[in-house]
Protein backbone atom coordinates (compact mmCIF):
# COMPACT_ATOMS: atom_id res chain seq x y z
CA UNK A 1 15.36 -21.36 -37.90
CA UNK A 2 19.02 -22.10 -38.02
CA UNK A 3 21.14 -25.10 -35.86
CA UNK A 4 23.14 -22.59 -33.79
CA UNK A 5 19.94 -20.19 -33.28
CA UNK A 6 17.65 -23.21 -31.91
CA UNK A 7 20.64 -24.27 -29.60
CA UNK A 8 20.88 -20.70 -28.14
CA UNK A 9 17.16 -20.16 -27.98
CA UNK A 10 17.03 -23.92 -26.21
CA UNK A 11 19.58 -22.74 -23.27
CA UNK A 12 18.03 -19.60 -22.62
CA UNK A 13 14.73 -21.34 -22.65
CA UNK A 14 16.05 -23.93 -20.37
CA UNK A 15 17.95 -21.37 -17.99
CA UNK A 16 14.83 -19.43 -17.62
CA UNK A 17 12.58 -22.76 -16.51
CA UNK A 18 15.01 -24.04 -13.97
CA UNK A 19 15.59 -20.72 -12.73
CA UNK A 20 11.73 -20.85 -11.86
CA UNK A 21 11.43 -23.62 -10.69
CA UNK A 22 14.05 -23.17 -8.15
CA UNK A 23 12.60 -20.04 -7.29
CA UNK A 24 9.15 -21.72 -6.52
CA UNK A 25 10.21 -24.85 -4.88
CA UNK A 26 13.68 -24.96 -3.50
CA UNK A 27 14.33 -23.32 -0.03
CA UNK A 28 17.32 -23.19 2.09
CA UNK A 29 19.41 -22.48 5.10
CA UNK A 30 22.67 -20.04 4.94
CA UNK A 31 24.83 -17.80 6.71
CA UNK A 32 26.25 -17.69 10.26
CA UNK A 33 25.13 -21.01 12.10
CA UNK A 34 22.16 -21.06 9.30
CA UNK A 35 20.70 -18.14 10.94
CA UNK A 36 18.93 -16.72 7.75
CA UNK A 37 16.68 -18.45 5.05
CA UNK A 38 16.04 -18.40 1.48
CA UNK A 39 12.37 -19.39 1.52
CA UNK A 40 10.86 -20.18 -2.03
CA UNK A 41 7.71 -19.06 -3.26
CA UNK A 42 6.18 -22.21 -2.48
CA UNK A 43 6.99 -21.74 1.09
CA UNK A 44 5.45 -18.80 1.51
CA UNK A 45 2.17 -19.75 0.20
CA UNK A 46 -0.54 -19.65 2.33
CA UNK A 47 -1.86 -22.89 3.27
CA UNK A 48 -4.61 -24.44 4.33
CA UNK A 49 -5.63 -25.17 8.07
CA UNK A 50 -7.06 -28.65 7.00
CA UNK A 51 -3.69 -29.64 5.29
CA UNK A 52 -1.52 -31.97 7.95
CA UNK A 53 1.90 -32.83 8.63
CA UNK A 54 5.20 -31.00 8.44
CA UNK A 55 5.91 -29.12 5.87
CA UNK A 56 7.24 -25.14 5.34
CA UNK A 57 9.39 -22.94 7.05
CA UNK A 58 8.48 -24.29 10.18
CA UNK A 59 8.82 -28.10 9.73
CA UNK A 60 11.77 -29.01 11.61
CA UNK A 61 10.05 -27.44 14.78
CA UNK A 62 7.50 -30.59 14.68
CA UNK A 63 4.82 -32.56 12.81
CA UNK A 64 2.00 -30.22 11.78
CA UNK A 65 -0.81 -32.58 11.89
CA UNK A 66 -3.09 -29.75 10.54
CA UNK A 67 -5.53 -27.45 12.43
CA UNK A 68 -4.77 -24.42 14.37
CA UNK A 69 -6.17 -21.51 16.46
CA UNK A 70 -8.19 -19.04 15.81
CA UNK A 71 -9.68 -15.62 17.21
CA UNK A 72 -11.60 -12.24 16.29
CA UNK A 73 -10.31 -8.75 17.49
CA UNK A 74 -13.44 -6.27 18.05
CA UNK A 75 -12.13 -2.73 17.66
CA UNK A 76 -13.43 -0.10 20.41
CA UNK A 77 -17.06 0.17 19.87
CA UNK A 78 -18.01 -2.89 18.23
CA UNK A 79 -19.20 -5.92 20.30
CA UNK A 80 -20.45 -9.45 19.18
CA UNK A 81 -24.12 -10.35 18.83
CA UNK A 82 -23.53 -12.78 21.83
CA UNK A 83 -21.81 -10.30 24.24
CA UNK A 84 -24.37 -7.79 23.60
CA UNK A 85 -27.02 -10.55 24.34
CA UNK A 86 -25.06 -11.81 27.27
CA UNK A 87 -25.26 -8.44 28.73
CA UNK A 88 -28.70 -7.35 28.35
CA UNK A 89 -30.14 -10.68 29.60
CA UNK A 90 -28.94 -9.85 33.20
CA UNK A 91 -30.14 -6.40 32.97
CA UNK A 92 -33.08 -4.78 34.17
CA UNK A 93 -35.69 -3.46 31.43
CA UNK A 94 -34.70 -0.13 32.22
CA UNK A 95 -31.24 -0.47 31.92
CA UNK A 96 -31.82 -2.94 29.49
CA UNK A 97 -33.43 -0.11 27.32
CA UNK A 98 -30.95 2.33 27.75
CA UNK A 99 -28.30 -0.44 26.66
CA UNK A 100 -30.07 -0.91 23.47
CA UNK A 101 -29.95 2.49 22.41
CA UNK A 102 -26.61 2.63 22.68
CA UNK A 103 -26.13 0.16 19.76
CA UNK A 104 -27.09 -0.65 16.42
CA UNK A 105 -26.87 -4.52 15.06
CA UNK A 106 -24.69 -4.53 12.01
CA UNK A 107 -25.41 -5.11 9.28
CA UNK A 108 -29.08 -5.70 9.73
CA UNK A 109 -31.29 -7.20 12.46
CA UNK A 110 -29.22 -10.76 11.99
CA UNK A 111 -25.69 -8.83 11.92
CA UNK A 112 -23.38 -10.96 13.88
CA UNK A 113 -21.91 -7.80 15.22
CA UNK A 114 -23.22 -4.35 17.10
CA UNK A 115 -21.74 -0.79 16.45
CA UNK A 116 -21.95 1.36 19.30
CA UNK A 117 -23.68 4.86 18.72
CA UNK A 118 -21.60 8.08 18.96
CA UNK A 119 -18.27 5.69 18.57
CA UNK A 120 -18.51 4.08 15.44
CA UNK A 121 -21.88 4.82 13.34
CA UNK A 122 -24.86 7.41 14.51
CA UNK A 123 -27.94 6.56 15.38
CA UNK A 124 -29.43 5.32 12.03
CA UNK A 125 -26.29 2.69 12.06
CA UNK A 126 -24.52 4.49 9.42
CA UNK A 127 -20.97 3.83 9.95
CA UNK A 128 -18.63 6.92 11.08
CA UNK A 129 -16.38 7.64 8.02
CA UNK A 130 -13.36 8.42 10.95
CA UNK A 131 -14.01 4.76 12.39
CA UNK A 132 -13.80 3.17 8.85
CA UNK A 133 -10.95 4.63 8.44
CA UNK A 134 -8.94 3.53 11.69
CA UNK A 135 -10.05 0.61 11.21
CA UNK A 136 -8.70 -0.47 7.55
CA UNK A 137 -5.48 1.07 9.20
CA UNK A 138 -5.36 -0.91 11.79
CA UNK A 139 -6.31 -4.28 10.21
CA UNK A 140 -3.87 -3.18 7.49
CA UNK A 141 -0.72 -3.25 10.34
CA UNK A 142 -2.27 -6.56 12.37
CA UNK A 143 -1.78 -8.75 8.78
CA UNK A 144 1.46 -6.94 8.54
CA UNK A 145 2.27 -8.63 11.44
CA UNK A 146 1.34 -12.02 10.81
CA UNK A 147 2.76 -11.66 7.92
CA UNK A 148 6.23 -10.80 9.40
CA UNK A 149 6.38 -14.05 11.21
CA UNK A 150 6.38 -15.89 7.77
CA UNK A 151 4.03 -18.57 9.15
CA UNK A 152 2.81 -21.47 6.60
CA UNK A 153 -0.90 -21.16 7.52
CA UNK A 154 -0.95 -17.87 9.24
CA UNK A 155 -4.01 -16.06 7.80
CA UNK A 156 -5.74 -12.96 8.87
CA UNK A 157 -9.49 -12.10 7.05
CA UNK A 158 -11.64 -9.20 7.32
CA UNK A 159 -15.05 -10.79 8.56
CA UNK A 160 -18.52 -8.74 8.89
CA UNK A 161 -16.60 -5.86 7.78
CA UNK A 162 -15.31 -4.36 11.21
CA UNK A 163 -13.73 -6.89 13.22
CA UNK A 164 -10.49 -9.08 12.09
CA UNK A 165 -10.29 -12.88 12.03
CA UNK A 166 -6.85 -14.25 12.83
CA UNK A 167 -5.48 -17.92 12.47
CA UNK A 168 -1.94 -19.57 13.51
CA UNK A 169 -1.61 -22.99 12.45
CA UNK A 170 -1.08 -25.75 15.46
CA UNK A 171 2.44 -26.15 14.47
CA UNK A 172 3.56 -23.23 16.98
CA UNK A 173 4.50 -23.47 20.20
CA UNK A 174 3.18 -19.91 20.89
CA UNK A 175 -0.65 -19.46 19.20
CA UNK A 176 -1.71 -17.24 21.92
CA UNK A 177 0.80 -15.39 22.63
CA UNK A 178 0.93 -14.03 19.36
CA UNK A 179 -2.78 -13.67 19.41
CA UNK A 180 -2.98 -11.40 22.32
CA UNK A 181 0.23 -9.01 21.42
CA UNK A 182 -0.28 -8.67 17.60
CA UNK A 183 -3.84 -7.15 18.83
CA UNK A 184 -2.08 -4.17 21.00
CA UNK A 185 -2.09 -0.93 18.81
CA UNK A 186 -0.65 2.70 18.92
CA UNK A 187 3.01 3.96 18.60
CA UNK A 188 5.76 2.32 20.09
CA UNK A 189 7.78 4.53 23.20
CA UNK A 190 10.52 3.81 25.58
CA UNK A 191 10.30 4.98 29.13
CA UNK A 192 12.16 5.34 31.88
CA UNK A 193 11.15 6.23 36.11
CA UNK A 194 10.09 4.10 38.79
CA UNK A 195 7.08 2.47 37.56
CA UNK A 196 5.09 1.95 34.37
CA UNK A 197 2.65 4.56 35.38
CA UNK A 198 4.99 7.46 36.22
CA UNK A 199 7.78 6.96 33.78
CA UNK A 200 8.40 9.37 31.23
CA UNK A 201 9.66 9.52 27.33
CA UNK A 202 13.54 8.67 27.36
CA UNK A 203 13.43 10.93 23.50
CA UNK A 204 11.41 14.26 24.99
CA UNK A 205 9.84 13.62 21.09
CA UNK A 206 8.57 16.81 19.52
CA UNK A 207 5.65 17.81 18.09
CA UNK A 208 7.62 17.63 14.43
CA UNK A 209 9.20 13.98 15.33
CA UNK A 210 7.81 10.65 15.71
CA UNK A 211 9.83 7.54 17.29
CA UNK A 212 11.14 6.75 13.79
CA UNK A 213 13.73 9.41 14.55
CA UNK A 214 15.05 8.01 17.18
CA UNK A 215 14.42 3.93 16.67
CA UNK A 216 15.04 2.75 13.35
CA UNK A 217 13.93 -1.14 13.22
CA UNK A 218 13.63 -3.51 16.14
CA UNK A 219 14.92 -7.26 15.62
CA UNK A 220 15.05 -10.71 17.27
CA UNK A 221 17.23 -13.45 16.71
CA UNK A 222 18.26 -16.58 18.77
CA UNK A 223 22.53 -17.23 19.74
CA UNK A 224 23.57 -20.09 21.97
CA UNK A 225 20.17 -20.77 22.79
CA UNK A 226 19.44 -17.56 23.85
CA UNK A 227 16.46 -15.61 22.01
CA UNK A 228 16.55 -11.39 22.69
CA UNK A 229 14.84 -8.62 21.03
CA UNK A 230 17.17 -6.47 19.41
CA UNK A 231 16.55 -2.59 19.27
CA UNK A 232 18.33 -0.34 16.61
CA UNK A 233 18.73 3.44 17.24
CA UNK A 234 19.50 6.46 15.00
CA UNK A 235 21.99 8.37 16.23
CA UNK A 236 19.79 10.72 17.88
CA UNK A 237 18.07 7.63 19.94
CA UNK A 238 21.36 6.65 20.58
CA UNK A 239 22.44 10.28 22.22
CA UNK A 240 19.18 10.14 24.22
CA UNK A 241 19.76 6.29 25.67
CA UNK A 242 23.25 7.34 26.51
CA UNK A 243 22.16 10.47 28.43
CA UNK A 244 18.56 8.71 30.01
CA UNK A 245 21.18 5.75 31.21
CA UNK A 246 24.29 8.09 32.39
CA UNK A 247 23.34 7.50 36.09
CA UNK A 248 22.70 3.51 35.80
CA UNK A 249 26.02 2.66 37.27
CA UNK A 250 25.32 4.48 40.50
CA UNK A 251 22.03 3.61 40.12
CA UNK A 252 20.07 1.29 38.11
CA UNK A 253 17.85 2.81 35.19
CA UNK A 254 14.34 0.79 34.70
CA UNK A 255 13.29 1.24 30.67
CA UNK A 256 9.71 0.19 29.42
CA UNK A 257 8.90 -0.39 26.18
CA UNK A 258 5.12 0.57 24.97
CA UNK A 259 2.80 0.00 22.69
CA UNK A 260 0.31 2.95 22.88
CA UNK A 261 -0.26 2.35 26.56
CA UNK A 262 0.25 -1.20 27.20
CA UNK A 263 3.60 -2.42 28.56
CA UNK A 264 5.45 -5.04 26.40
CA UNK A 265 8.36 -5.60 28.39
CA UNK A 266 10.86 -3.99 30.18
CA UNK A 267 14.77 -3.43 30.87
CA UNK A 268 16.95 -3.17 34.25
CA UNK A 269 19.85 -1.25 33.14
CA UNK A 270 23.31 -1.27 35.54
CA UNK A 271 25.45 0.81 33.34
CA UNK A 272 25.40 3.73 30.54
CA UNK A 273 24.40 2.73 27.07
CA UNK A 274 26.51 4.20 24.21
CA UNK A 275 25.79 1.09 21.35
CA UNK A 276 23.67 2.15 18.43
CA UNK A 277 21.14 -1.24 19.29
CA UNK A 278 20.04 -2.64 22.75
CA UNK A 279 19.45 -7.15 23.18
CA UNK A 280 16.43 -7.63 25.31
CA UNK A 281 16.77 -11.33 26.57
CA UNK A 282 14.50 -12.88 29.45
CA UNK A 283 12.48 -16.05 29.10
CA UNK A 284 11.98 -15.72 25.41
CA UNK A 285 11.42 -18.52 22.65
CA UNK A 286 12.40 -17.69 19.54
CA UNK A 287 9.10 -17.49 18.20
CA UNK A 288 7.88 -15.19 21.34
CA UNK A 289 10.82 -13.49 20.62
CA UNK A 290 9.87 -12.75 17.04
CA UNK A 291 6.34 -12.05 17.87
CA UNK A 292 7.55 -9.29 20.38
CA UNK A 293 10.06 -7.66 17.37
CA UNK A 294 7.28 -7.71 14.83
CA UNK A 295 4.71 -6.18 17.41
CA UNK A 296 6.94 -3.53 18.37
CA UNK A 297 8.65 -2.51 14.87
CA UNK A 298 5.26 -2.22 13.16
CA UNK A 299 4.66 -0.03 15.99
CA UNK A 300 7.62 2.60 15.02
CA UNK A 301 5.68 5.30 13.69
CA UNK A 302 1.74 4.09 14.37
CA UNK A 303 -0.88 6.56 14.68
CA UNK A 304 -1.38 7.56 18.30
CA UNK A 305 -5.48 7.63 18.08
CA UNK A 306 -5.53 4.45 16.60
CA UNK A 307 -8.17 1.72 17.49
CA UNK A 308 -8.15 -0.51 20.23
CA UNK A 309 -8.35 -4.07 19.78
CA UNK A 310 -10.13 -6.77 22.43
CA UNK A 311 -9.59 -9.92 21.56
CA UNK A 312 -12.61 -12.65 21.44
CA UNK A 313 -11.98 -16.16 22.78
CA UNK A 314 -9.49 -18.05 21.26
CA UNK A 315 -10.86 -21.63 19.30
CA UNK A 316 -9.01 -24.94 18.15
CA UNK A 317 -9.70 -26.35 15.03
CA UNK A 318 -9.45 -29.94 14.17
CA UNK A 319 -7.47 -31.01 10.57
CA UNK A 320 -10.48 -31.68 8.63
CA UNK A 321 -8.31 -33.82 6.47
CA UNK A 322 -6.29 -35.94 9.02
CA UNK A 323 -2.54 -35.91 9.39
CA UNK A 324 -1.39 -36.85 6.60
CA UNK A 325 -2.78 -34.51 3.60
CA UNK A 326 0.18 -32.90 2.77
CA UNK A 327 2.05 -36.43 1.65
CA UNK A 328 -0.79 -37.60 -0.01
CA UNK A 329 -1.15 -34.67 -2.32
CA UNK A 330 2.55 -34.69 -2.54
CA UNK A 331 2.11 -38.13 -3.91
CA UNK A 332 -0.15 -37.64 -5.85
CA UNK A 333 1.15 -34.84 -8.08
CA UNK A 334 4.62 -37.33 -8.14
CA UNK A 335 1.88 -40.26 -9.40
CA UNK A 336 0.44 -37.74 -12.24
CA UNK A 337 3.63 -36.25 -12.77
CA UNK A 338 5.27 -39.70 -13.33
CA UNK A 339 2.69 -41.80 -15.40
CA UNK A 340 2.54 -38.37 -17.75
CA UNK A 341 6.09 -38.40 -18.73
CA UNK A 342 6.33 -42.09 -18.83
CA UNK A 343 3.54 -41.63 -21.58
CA UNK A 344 4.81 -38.47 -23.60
CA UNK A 345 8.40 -40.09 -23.93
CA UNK A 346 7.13 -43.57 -25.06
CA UNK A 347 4.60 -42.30 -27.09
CA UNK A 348 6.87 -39.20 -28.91
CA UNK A 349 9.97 -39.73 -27.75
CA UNK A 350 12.00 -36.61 -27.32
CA UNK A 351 9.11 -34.53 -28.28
CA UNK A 352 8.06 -35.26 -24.24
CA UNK A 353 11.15 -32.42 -23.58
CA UNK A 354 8.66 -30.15 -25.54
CA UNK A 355 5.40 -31.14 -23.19
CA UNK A 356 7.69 -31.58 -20.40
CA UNK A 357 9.10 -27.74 -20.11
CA UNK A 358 5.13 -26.57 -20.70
CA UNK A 359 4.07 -28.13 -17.88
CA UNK A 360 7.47 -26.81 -15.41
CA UNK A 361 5.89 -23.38 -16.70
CA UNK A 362 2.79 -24.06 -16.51
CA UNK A 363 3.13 -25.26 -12.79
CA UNK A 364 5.86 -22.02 -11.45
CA UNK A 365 2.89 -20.02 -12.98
CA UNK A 366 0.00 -21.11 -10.42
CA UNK A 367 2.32 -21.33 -8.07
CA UNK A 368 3.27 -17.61 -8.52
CA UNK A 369 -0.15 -16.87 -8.78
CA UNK A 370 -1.21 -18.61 -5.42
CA UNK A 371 1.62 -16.89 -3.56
CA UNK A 372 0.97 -13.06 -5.46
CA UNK A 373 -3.10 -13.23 -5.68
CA UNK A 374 -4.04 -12.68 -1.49
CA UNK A 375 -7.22 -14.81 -1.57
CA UNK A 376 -5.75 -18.25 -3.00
CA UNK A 377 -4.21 -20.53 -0.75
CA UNK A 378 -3.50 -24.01 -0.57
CA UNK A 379 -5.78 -26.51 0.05
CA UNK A 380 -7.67 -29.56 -0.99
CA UNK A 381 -9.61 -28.31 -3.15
CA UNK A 382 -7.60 -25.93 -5.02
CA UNK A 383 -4.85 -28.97 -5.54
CA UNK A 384 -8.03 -30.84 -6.89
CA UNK A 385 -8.56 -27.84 -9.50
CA UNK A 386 -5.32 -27.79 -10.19
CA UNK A 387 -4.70 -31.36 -10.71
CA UNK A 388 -7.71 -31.30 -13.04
CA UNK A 389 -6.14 -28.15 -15.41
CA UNK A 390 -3.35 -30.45 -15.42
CA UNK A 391 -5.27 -33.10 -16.84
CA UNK A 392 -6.83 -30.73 -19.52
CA UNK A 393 -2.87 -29.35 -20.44
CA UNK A 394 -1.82 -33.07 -21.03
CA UNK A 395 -5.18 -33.97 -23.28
CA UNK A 396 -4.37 -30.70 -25.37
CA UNK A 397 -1.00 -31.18 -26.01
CA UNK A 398 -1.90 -34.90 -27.00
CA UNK A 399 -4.57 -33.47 -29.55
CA UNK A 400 -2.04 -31.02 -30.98
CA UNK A 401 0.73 -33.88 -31.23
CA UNK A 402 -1.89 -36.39 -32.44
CA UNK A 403 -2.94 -34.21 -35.64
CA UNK A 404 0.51 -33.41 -36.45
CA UNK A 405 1.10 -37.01 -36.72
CA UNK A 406 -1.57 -37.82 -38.71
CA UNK A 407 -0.70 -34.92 -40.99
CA UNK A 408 2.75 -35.92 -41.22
CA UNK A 409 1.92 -39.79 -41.54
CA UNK A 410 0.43 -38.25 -45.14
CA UNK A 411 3.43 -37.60 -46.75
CA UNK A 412 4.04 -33.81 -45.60
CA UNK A 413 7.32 -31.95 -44.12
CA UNK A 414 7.70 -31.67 -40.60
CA UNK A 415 6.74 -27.58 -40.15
CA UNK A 416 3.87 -28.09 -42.38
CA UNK A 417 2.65 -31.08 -40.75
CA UNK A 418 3.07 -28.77 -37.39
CA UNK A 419 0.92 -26.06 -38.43
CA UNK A 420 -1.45 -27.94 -40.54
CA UNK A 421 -1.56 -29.87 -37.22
CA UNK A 422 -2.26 -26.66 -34.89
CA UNK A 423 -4.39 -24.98 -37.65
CA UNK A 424 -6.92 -27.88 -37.15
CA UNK A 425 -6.89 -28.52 -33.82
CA UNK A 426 -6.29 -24.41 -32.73
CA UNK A 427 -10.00 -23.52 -32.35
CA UNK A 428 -11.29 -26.50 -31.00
CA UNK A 429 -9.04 -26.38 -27.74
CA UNK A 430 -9.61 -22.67 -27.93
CA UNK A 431 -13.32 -22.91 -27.80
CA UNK A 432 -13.00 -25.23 -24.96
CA UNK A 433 -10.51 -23.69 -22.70
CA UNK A 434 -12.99 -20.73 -23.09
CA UNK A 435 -15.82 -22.06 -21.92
CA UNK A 436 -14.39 -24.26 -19.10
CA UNK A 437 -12.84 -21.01 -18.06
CA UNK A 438 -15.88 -19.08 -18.33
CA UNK A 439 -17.93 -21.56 -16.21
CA UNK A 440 -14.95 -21.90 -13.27
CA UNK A 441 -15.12 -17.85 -13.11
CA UNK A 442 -18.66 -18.05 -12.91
CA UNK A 443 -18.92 -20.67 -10.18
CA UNK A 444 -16.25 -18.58 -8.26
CA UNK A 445 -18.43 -15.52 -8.61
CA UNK A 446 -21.67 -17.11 -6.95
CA UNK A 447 -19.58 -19.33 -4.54
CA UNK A 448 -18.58 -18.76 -1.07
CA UNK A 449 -15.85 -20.45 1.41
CA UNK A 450 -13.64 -22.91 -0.42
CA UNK A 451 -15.40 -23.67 -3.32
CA UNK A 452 -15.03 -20.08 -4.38
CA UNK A 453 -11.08 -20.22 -4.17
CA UNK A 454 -11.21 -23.75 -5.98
CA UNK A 455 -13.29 -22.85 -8.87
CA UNK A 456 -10.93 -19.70 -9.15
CA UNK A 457 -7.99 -21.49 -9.16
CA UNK A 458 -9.77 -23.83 -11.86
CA UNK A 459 -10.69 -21.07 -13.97
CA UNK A 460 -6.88 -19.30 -13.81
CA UNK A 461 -5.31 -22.73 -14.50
CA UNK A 462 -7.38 -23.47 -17.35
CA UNK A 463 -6.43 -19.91 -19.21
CA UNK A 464 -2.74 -21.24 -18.49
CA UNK A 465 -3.41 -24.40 -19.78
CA UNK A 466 -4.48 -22.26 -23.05
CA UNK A 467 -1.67 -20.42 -23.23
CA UNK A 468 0.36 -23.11 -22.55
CA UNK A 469 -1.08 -25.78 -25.26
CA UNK A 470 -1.80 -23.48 -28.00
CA UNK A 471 1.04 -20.75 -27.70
CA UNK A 472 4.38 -21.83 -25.52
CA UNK A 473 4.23 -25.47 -26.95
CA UNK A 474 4.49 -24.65 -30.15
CA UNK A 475 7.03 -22.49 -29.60
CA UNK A 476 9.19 -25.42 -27.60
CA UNK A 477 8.13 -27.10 -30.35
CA UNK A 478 10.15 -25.05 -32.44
CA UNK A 479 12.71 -24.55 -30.64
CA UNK A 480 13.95 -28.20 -29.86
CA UNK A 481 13.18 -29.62 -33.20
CA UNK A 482 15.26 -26.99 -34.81
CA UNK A 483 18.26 -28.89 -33.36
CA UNK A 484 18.10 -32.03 -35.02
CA UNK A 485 18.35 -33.00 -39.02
CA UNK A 486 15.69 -36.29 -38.71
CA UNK A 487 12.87 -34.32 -37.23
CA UNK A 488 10.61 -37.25 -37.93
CA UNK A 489 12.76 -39.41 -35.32
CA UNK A 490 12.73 -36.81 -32.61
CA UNK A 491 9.08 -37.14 -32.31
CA UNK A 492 8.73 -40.34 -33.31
CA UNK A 493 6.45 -39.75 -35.71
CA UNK A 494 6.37 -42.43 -38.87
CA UNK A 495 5.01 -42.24 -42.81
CA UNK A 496 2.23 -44.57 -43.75
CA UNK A 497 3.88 -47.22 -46.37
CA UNK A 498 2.15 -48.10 -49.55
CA UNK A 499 2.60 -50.67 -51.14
CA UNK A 500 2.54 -51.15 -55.29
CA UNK A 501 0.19 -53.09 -56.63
């Protein structure tokens, strides 16, 4: 490979890493009094409930010392194990017996939940394929909503298969708040009369329209220290506001925004609306505010027979980690990160570029994976897996720059003492990173809880580690030392001296 082609194969190569890493780690601040966010993919990584301190989107609002608050949403017809015990203790054994029948424990006699019969499974328990189905949708738009508040250790799960588990870390000011509105369901309306129980549709909506028609997105945002929900209106919602508010300034027009049939908030109007959006202020925060916008804009266009939601009692859980987690892994990557390069640049001298860009690739490619792959998050453990691939990347690269050495220490040219160096030490590494990554996937496969995540993370990291050793070091390799005339001095490699007898 030519001078000039290394050099332009070098910048590309080096454009493409830091544009990466910038990606995955660097987040900012911009706009109109720093009203919108850049958030890198490392910010939007789920995170761990037992990880402490600030740190994420949210860590100028105040220290996260970890934990957070948690609660399950029972869809209509499903009930807990305790409520249903709870109820038929204080019952008498004939009503007792006609309570039973009227549910089935799921999934077995130890279920943790009960289906009711006729609503969602028959009498054998077998689950009603209609139930199944409004239920995926509905769990599907509650962790659209979580996700829409962009949250560092917001999580919603799936648990015993029909009711949702939801978590917001204990760095909001507003846990149960969202809690109880993201579990409303149905299709957003706005209505005008009296009273919340005789107004009517502002839209008239058709049997061929849905709300979408007439409300295109709904907003919040925060100015002068004022949080408001935002509506925006199509400019058929915008004909019908102006003509259901034409008589406000004579007089005043009550509007009330629904969600299926619960009441989210509502609007005194004093004069006739003509804007394409409305501002909704009142005693909001800006994260109530933004709990409110998500709740009602994943609302625009909902199924009107969707599920119910009740919402179980609401838990805190402690950091099981203490307050500080977050620095001390921080510190501890900087520790690995540090001593590493100290040792590939003493050791080979320029050659540490070459181990140095692996690893940057190496480490935007877990962290893409932990932000892209739903189930991996954060936490303890999966740093611990990670730190540990790490480990294994650094030990292969050293074998690989060890046997060129050696070969080159012999008396050979640089690019054969490369691939002599690889051809020896190719299979070895490859045999190992195949069985460490065999045994991780394994362990993840008969795990549960947080092992399971950790040994997957383990097992991904070590195929990266691999490919990152065997493949896109070499080709680094390559690269750099195709910009320099004393190859033996960019890696500091020497030739044994023999001396004549």
């Amino acid at each position: 490979m030519s001078k000039s082609k290394s050099v332009i194969l070098l910048i590309v190569y080096t454009l493409v890493i830091a544009v990466l890493c910038f990606i995955c780690t660097v987040s900012f601040s911009y706009g109109p009094d720093n009203m919108q966010t850049f958030s890198s993919v490392m910010r939007m990584m789920e995170k761990d409930a037992d990880l402490g301190l600030a740190y994420g989107a949210n860590a100028d609002a105040g220290a996260y010392i970890g934990g957070g608050y948690s609660a399950v949403y029972y869809p209509e017809g499903v009930i807990s194990a305790k409520e249903y015990e709870d109820n038929i203790r204080d019952m008498s054994e004939e009503d007792a017996a006609e309570y039973a029948a009227e549910y089935v424990r799921y999934p077995d006699e130890n279920g943790a939940i009960y289906l009711e019969v006729g609503t969602a499974c028959d009498e054998n328990g077998a689950v009603d394929a209609a139930f199944a189905a409004s239920f995926e949708a509905a769990a599907e738009t509650v962790t659209e909503r979580y996700a829409g508040l962009r949250v560092d250790g917001a999580r919603v799960d799936i648990a015993n298969d029909y009711t949702v588990r939801v978590f917001l870390p204990a760095m909001m000011d507003s846990e149960y708040y969202a809690i109880n509105h993201f579990s409303y369901l149905g299709e957003l309306s706005i209505r005008t009369g009296s009273s919340e129980e005789d107004a009517t549709d502002v839209f008239g909506i058709r049997s061929n329209e849905s709300i979408a028609d007439y409300v295109s997105s709904v907003t919040s945002g925060t100015t002068g220290g004022t949080s408001f929900v935002e509506f925006h209106f199509t400019q058929d919602g915008q004909e019908a506001m102006s003509s259901a508010t034409s008589g406000a300034a004579e007089t005043a027009v009550t509007l009330y925004f629904f969600v299926g049939d619960t009441a989210i908030m509502s609007l005194s109007v004093s004069e006739q609306m003509t804007g394409s959006s409305i501002y909704v202020t009142g005693s909001y925060t800006a994260e109530t505010a933004a709990v409110t916008a998500s709740l009602l804009d994943s609302s625009i266009g909902a199924a009107e027979d969707t599920l119910s939601f009740t919402v179980g009692d609401a838990y805190f859980h402690e950091a099981l980690y203490g307050g500080e987690t977050v620095i001390m892994l921080y510190i501890a990557f900087g520790v690995l990160f540090v001593a590493m390069m100290v040792f590939f640049f003493i050791r080979y001298r320029r050659l540490g570029f070459v181990h140095l860009y692996t690893f940057l690739l190496f480490t935007c490619a877990m962290i893409l994976c932990g932000w892209a792959i739903d189930f991996v998050y954060l936490s303890v453990e999966t740093f611990l897996a990670f730190l540990l691939a790490c480990v294994l990347l650094c030990a292969s690269n050293i074998v690989t720059f060890e046997a060129a050495r050696k070969e080159y220490a012999l008396g050979k040219t640089m690019a054969s003492s490369v691939k002599t160096g690889y051809k020896k030490s190719f299979w070895k590494l490859f045999d190992l990173h195949i069985v460490l990554a065999i045994a991780a996937f394994l362990v993840s496969a008969i795990a549960i809880g947080s092992l399971q995540v950790a040994a997957f993370v383990l097992g991904l990291a070590i195929v990266f580690s691999g490919v990152g050793s065997l493949v896109v070091n070499r080709f680094g390799w390559a690269v750099m030392m195709g910009t320099t005339k004393r190859q033996g001095a960019f890696c500091n490699f020497k030739r044994e001296e023999v001396e004549d007898e």
